[in-house]
C-alpha atoms as a PDB file:
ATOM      1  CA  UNK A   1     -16.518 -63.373  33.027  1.00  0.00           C
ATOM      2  CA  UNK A   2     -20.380 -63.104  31.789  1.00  0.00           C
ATOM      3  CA  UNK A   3     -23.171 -64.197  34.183  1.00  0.00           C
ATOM      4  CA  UNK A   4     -25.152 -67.075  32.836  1.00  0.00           C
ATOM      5  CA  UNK A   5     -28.708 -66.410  31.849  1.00  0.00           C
ATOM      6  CA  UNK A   6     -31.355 -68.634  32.971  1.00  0.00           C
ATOM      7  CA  UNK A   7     -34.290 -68.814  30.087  1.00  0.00           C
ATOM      8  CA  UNK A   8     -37.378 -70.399  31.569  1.00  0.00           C
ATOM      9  CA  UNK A   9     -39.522 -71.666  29.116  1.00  0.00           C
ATOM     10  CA  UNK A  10     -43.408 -70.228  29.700  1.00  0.00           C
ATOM     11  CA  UNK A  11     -46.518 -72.654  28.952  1.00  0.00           C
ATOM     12  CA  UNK A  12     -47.612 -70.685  26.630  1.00  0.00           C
ATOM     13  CA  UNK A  13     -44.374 -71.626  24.460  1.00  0.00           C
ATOM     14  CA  UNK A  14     -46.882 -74.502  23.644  1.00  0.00           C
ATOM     15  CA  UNK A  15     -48.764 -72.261  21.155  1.00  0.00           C
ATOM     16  CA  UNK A  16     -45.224 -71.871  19.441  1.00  0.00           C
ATOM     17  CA  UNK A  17     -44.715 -75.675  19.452  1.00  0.00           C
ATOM     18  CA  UNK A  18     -48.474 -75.881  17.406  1.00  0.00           C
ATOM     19  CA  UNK A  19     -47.756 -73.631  15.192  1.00  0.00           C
ATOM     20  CA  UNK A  20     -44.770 -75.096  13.953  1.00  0.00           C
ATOM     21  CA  UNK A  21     -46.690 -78.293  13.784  1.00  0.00           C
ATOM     22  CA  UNK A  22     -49.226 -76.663  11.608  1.00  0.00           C
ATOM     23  CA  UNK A  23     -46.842 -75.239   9.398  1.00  0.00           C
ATOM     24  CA  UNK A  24     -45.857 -78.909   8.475  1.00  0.00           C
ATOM     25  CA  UNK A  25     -49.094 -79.663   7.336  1.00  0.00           C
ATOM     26  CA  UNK A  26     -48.981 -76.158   5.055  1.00  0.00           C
ATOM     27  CA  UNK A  27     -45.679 -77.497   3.847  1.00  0.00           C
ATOM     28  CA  UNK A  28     -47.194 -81.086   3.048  1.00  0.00           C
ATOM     29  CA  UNK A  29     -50.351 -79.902   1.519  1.00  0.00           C
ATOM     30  CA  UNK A  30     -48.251 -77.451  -0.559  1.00  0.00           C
ATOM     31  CA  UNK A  31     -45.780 -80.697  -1.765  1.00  0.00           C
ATOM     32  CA  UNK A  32     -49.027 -82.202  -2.631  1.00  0.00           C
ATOM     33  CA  UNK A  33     -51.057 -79.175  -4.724  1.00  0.00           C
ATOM     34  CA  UNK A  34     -46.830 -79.665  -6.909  1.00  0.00           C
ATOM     35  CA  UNK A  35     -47.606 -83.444  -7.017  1.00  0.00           C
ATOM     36  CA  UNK A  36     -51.372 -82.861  -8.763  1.00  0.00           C
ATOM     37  CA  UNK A  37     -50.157 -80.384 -10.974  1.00  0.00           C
ATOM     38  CA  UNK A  38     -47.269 -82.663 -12.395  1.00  0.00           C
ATOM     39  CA  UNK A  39     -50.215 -85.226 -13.607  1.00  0.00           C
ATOM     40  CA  UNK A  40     -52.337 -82.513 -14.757  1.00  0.00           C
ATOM     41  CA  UNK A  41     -50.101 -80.812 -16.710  1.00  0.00           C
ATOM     42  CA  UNK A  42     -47.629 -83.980 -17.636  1.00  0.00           C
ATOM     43  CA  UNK A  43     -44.336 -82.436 -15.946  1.00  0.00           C
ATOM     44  CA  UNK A  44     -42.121 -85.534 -14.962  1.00  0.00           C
ATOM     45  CA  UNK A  45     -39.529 -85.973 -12.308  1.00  0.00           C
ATOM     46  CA  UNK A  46     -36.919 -85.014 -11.696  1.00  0.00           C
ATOM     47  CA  UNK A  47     -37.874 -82.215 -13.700  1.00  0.00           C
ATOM     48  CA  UNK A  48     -38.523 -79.001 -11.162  1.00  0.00           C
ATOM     49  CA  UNK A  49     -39.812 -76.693 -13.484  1.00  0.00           C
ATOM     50  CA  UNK A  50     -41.356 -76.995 -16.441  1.00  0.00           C
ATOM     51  CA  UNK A  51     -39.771 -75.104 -20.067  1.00  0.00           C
ATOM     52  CA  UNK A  52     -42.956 -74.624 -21.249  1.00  0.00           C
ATOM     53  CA  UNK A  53     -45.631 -74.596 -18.753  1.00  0.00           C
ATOM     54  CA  UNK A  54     -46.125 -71.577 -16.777  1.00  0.00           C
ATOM     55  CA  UNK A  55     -49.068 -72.773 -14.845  1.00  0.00           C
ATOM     56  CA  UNK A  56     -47.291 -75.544 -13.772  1.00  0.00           C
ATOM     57  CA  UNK A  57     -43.888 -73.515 -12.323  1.00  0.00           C
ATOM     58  CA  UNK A  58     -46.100 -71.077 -10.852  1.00  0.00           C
ATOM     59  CA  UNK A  59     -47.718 -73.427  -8.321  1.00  0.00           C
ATOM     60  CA  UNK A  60     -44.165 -75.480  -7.903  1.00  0.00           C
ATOM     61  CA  UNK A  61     -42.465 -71.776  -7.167  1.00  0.00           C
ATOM     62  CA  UNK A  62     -45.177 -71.323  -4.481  1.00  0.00           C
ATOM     63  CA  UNK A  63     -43.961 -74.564  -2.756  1.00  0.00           C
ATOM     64  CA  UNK A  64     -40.178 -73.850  -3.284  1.00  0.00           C
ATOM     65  CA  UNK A  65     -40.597 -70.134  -2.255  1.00  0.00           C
ATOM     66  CA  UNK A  66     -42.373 -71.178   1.341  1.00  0.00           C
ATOM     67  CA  UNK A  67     -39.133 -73.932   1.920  1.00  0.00           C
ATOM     68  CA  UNK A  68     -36.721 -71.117   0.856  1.00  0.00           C
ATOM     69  CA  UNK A  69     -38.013 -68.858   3.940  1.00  0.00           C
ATOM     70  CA  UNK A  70     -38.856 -72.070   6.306  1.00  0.00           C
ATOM     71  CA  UNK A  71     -35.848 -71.794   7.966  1.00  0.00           C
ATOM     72  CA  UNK A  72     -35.911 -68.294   9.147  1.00  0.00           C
ATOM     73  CA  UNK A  73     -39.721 -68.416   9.880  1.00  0.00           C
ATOM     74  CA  UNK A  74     -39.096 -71.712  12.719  1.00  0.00           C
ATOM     75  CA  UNK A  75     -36.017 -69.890  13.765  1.00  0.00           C
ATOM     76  CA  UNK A  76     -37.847 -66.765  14.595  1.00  0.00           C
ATOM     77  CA  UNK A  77     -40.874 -68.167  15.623  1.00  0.00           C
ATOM     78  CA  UNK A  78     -39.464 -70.928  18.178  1.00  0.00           C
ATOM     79  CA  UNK A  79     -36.447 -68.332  19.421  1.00  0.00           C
ATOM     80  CA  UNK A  80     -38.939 -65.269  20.155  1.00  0.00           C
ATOM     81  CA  UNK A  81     -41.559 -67.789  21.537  1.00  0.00           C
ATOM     82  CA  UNK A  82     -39.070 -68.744  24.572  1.00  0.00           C
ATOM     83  CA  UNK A  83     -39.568 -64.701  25.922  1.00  0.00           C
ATOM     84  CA  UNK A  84     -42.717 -63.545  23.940  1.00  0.00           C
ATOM     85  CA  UNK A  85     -44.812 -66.779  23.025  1.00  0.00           C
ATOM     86  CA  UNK A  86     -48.114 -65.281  22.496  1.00  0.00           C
ATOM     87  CA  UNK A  87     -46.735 -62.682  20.200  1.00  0.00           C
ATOM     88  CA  UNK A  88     -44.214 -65.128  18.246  1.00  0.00           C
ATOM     89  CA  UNK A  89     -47.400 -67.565  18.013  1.00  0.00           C
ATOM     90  CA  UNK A  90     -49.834 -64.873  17.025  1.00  0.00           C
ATOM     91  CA  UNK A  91     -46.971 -63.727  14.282  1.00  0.00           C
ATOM     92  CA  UNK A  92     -46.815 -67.293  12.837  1.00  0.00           C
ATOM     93  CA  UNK A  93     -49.724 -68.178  12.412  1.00  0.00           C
ATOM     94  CA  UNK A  94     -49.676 -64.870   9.951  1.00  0.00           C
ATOM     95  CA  UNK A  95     -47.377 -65.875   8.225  1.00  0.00           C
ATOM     96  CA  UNK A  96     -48.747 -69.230   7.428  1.00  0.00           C
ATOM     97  CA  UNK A  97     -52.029 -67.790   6.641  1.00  0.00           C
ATOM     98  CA  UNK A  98     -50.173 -65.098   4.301  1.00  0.00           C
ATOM     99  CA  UNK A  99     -48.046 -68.548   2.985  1.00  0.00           C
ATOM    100  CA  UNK A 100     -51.540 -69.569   1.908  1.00  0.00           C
ATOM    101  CA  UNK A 101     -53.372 -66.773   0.355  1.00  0.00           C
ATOM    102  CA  UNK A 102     -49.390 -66.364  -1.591  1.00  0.00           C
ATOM    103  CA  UNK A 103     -50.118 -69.685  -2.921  1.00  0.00           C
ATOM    104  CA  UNK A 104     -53.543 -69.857  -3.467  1.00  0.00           C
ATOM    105  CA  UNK A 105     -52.573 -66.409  -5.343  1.00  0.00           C
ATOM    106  CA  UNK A 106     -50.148 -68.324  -7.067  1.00  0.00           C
ATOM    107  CA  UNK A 107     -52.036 -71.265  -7.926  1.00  0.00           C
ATOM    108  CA  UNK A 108     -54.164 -69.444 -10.634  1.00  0.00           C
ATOM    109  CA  UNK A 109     -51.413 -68.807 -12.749  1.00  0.00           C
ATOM    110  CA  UNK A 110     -50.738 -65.670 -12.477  1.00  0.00           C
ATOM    111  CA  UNK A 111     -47.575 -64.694 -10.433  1.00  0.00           C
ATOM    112  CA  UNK A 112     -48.831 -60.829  -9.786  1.00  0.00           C
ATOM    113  CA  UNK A 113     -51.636 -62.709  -7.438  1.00  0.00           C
ATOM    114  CA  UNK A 114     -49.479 -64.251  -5.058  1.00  0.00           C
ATOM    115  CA  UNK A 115     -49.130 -60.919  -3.560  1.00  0.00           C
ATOM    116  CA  UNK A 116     -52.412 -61.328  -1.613  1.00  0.00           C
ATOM    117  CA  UNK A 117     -50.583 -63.019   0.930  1.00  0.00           C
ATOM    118  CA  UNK A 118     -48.132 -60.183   1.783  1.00  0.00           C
ATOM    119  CA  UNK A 119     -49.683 -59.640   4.982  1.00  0.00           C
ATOM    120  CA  UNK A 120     -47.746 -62.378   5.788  1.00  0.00           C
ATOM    121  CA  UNK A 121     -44.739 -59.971   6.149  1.00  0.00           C
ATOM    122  CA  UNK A 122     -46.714 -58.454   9.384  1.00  0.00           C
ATOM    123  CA  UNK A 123     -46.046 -61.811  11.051  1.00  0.00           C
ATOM    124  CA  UNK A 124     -42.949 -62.276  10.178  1.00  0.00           C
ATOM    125  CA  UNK A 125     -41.604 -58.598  11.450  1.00  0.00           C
ATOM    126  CA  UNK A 126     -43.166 -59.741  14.820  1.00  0.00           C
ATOM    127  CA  UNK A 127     -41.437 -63.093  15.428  1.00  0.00           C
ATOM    128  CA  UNK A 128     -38.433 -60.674  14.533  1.00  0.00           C
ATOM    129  CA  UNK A 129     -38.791 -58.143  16.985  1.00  0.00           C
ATOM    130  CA  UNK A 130     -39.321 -60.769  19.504  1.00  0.00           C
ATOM    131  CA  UNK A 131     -36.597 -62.330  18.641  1.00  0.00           C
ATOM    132  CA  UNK A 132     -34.230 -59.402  18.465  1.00  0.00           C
ATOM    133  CA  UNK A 133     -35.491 -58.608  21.897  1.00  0.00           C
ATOM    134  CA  UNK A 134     -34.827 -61.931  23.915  1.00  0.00           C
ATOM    135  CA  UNK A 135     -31.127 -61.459  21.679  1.00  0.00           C
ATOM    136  CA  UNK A 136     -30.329 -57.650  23.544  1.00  0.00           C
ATOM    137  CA  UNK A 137     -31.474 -59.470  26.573  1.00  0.00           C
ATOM    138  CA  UNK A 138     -29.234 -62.383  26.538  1.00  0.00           C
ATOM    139  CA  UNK A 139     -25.965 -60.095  25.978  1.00  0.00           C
ATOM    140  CA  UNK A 140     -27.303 -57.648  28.489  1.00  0.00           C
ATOM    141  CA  UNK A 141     -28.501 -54.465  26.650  1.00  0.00           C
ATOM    142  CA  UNK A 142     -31.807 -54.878  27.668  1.00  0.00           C
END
């Protein structure tokens, strides 16, 4: 029979907590940049994407893209933040800033520049390594 483990969750778990609040806002301001673009370029619901405008489906894939990987990134970053908080914050909050320069990269309507938010991966490895670490710990490898 296995041993329970005892997690005790750190203050600075707090800075996890933010920046999963701020990644709402990142999410609503992104909902809103697909809301202006359906009046500017005249691409009615429920329509996602547009057949003809390119502009339009870039900006909309930027949003879609970010709430494809939204569940993995608060998975990772509130799961590594209960052993390494600092280093899960610290990782999400670059991947939210590489969210941002990917859709600001996006948003000019060419799809090659939303790779100036790769960076974003760096964050994203961390929260994962943190992650993976409080895992081996729980089943008693580490």
């Amino acid at each position: 029979m296995n041993s329970p483990v005892t997690l005790t969750i750190p203050a600075e778990y707090g800075y996890c907590v933010l920046v999963a609040v701020g990644s709402a806002f990142v999410l609503v301001w992104k909902g809103m940049k697909v809301g202006q673009a359906r009046k500017k370029f005249d691409v009615p619901y429920p329509n996602m994407y547009s057949p003809t405008n390119t502009h339009f489906n870039c900006i909309q894939r930027a949003h879609q893209n970010t709430l494809e990987n939204y569940p993995q990134f608060l998975m990772l970053l509130l799961l590594g933040g209960l052993e390494w908080p600092v280093v899960s914050a610290v990782g999400g909050t670059v991947w939210l800033l590489g969210r941002i320069a990917y859709a600001k990269g996006y948003y000019t309507g060419d799809p090659k520049k939303r790779m100036q938010g790769a960076f974003g991966y760096l964050g994203l490895f961390a929260m994962l390594a943190a992650t993976t670490k409080l895992g081996l710990r729980l089943i008693g490898v580490l």
